[in-house]
N, C-alpha and C. Protein backbone atom coordinates (compact mmCIF):
# COMPACT_ATOMS: atom_id res chain seq x y z
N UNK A 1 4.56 -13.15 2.85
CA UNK A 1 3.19 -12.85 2.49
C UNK A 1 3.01 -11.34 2.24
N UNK A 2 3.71 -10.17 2.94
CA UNK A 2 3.59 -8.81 2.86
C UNK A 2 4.51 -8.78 1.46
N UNK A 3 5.60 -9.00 1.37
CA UNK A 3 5.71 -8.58 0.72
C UNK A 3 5.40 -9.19 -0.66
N UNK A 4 4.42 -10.11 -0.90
CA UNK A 4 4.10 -10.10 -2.08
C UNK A 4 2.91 -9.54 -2.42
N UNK A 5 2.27 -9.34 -0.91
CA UNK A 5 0.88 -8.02 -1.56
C UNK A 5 0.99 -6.93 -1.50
N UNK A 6 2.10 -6.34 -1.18
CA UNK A 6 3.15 -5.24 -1.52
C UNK A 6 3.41 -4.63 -2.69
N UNK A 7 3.81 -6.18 -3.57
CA UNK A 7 4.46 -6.50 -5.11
C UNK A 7 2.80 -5.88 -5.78
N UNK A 8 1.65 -7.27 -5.35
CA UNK A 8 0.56 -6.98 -5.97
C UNK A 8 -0.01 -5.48 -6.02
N UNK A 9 -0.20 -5.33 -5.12
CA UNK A 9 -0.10 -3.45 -5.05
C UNK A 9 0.05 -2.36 -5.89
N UNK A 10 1.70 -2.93 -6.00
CA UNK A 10 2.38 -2.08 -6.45
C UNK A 10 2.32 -2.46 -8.02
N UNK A 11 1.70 -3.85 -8.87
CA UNK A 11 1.74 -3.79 -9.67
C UNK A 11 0.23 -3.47 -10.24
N UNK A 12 -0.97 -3.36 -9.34
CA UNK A 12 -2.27 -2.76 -9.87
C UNK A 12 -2.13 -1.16 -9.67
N UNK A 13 -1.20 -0.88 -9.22
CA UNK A 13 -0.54 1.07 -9.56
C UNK A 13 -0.55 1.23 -10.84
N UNK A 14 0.43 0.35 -11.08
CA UNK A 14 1.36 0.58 -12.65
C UNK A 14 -0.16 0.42 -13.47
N UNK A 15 -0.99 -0.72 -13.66
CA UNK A 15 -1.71 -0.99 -14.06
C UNK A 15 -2.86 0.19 -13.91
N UNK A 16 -2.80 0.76 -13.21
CA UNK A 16 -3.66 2.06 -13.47
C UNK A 16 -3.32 3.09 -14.65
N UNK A 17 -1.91 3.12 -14.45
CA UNK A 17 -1.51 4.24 -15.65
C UNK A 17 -2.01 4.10 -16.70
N UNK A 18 -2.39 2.54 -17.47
CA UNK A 18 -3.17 2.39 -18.87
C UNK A 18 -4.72 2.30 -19.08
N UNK A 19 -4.80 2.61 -19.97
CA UNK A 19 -6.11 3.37 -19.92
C UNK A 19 -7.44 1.92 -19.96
N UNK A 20 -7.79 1.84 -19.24
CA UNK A 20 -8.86 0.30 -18.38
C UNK A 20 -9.58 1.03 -18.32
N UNK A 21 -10.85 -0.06 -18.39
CA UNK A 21 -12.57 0.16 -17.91
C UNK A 21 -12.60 1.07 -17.04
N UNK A 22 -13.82 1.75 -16.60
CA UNK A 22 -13.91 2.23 -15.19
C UNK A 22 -14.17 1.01 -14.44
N UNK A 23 -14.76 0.17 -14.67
CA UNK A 23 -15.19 -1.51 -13.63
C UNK A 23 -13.12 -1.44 -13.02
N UNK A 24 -12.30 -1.21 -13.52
CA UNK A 24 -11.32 -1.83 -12.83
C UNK A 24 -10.72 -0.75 -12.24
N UNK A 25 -10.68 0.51 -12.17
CA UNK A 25 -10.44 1.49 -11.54
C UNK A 25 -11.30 1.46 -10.55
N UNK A 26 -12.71 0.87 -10.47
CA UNK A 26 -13.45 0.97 -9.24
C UNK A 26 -13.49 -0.30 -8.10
N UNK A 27 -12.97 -1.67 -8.95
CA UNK A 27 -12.59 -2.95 -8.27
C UNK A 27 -10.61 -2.19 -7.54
N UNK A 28 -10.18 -1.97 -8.28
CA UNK A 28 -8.98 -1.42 -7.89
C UNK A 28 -9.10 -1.08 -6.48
N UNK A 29 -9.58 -0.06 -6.30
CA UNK A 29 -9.92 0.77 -5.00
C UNK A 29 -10.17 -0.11 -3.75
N UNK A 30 -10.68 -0.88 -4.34
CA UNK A 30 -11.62 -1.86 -3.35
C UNK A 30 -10.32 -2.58 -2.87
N UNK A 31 -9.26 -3.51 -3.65
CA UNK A 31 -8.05 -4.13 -3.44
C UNK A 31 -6.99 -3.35 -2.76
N UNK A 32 -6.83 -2.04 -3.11
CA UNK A 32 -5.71 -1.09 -2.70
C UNK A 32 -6.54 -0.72 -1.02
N UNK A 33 -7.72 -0.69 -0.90
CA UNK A 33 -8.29 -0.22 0.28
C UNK A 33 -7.67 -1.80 1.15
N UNK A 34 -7.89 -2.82 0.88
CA UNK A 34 -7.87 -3.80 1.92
C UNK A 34 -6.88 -4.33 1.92
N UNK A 35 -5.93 -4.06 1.20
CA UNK A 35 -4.52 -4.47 0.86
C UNK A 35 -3.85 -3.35 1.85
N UNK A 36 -4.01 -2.19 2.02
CA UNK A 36 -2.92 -1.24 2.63
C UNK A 36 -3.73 -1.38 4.14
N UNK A 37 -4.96 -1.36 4.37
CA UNK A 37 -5.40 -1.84 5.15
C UNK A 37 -5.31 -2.79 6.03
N UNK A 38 -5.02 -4.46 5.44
CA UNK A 38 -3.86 -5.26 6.01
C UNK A 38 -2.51 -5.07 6.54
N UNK A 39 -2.00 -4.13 5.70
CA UNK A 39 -0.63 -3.84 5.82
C UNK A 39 -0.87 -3.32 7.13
N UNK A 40 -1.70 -2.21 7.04
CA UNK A 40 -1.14 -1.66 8.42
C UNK A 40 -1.59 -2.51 9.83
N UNK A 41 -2.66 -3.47 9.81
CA UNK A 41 -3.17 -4.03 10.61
C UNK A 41 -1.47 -4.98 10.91
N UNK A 42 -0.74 -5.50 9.85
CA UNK A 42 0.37 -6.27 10.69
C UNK A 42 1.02 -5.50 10.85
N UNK A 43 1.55 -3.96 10.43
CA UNK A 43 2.29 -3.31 10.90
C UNK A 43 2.15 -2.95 12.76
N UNK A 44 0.94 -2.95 13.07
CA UNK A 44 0.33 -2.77 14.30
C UNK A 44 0.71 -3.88 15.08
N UNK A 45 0.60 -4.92 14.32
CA UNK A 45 0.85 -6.14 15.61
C UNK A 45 2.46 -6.73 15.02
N UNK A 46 3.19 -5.99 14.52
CA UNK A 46 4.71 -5.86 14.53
C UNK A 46 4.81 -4.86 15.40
N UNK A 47 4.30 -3.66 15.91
CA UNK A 47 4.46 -2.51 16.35
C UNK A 47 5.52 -1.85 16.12
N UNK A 48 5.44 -1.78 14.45
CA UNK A 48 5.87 -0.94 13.85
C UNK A 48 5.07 0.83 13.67
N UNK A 49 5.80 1.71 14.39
CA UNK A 49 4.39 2.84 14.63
C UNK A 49 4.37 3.49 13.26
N UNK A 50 5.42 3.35 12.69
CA UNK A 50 5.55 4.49 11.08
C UNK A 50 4.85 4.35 10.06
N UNK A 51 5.32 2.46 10.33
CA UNK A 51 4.48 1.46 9.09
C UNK A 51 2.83 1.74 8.79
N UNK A 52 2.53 1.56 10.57
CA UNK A 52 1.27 2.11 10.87
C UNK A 52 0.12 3.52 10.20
N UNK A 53 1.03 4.11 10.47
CA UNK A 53 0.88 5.44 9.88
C UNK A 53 0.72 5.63 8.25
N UNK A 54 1.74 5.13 7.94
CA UNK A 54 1.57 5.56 6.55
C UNK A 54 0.94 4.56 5.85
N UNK A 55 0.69 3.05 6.07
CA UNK A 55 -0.44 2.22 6.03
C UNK A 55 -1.70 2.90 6.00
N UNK A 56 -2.13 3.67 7.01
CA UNK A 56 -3.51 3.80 7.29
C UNK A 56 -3.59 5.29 6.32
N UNK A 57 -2.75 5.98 5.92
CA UNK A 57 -3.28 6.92 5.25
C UNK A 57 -3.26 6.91 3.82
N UNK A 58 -2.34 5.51 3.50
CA UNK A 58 -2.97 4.92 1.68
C UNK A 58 -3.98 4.76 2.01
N UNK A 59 -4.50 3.85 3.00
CA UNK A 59 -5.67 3.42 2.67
C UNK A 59 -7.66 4.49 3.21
N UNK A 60 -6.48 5.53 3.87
CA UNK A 60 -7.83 6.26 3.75
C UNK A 60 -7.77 7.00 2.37
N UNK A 61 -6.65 7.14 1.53
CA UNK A 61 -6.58 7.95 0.74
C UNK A 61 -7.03 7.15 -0.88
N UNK A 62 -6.97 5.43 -0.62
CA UNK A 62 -7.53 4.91 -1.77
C UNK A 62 -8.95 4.27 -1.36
N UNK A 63 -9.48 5.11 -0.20
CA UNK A 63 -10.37 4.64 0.11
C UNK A 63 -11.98 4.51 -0.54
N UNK A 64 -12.47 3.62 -1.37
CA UNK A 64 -13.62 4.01 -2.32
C UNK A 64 -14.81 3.96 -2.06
N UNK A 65 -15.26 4.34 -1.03
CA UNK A 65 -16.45 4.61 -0.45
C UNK A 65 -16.66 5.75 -0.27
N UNK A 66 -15.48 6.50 0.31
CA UNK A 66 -15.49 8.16 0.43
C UNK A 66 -14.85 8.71 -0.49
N UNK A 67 -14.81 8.85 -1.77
CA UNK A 67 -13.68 9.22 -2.45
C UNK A 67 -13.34 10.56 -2.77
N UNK A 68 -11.82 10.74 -2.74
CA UNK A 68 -11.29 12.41 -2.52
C UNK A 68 -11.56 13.09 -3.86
N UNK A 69 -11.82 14.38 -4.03
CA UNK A 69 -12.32 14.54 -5.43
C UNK A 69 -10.93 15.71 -5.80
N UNK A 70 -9.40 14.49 -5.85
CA UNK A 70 -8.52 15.18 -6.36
C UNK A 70 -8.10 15.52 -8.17
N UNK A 71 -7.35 16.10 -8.23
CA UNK A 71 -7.61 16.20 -10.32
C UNK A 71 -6.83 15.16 -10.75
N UNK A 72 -6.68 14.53 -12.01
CA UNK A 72 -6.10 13.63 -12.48
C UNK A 72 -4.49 13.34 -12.54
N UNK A 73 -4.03 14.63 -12.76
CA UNK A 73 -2.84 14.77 -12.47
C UNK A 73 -2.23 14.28 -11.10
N UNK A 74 -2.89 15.09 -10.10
CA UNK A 74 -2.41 14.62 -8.94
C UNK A 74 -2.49 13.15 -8.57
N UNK A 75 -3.46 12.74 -9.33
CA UNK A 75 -3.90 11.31 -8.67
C UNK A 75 -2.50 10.22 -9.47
N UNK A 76 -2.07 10.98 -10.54
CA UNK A 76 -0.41 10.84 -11.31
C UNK A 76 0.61 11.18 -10.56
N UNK A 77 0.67 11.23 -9.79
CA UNK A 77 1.79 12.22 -9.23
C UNK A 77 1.46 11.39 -7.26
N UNK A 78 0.60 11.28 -6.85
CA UNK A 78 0.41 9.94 -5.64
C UNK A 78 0.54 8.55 -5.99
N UNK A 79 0.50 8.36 -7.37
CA UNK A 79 0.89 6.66 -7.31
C UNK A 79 2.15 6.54 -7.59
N UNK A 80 2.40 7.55 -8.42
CA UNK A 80 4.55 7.50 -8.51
C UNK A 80 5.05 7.14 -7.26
N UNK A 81 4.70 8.10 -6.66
CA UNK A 81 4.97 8.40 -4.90
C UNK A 81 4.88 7.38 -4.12
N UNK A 82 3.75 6.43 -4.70
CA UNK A 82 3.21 4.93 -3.88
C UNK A 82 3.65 4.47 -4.14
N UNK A 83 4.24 4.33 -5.74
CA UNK A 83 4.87 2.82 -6.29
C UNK A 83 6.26 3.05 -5.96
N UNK A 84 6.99 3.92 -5.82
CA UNK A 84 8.24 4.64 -5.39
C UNK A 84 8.55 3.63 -4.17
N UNK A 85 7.73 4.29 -3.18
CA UNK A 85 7.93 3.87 -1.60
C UNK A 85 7.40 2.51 -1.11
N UNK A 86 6.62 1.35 -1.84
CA UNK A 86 6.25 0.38 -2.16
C UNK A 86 7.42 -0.31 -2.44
N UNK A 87 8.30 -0.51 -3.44
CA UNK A 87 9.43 -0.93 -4.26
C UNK A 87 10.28 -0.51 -2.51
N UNK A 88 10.62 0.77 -2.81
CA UNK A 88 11.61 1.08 -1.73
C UNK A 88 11.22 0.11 -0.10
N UNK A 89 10.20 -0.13 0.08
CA UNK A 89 9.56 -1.12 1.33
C UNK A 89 9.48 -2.48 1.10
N UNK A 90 9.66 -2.90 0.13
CA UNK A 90 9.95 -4.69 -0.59
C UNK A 90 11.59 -4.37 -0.29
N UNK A 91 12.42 -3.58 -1.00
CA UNK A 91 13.82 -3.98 -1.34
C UNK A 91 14.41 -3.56 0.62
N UNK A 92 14.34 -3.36 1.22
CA UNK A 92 14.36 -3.19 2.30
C UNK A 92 13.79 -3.47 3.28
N UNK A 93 13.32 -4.17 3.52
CA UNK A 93 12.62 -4.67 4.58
C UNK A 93 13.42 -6.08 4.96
N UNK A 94 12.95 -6.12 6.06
CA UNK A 94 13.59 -7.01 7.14
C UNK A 94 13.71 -8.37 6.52
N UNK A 95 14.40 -9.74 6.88
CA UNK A 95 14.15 -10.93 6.46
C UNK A 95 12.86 -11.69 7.13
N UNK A 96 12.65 -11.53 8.49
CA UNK A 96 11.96 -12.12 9.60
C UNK A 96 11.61 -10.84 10.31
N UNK A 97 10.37 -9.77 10.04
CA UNK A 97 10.47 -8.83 11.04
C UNK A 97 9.44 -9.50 12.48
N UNK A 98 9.05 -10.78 12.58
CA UNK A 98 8.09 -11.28 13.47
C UNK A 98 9.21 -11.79 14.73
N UNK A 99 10.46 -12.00 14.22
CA UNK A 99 11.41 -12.50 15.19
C UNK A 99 11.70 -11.76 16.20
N UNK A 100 11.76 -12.34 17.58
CA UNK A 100 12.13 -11.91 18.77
C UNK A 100 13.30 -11.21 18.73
N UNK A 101 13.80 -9.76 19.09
CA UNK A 101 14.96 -9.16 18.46
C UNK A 101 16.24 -9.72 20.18
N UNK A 102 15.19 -9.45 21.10
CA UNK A 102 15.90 -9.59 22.37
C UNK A 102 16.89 -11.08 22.74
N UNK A 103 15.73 -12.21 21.92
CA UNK A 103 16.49 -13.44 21.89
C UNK A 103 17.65 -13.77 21.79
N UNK A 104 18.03 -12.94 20.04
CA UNK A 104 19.22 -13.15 19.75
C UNK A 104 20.25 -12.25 20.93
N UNK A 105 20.22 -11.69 21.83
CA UNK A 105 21.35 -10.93 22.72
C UNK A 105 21.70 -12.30 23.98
């Protein structure tokens, strides 16, 4: 399930780069807010502390209620960065990270 709203994510990134309504740059926000938002909520009850972390600061950072008033460029230059480490967090990640690790010993 993560990692296919991971995938989704990572493919309404890409989908930013072309040039769309403002209606979907502003629905966007709204998806990327509760999507990384989830993430980190199971990262928390994996107690994963990193996942955690960098979960919660996509999502304060695509957060669209408060929004950061960075320049366009940069806002080019944080989704590379997202879709980068997104991809890199699908192709790596665990098979079962909910599994008891102690069991198997």
């Amino acid at each position: 399930m993560n990692q296919l709203l991971k995938l989704i994510l990572t493919g309404i990134l890409i989908l930013c780069f072309l040039k769309m309504p403002l209606i979907f740059y502003r629905f966007s926000g709204y998806i990327l807010f509760s999507g990384f938002g989830w993430l980190a909520y199971d990262s928390f009850q994996r107690k994963d502390h990193i996942d955690v972390k960098i979960f919660v600061i996509l999502a304060l950072l695509y957060n669209p209620f408060i929004t950061l008033p960075l320049p366009h460029f940069l806002w080019v230059i944080i989704n590379v960065i997202v879709i980068i480490g997104l991809i890199l967090n699908i192709l790596f990640a665990e098979d079962n990270p909910y599994e008891d690790q102690t069991k198997k010993r």
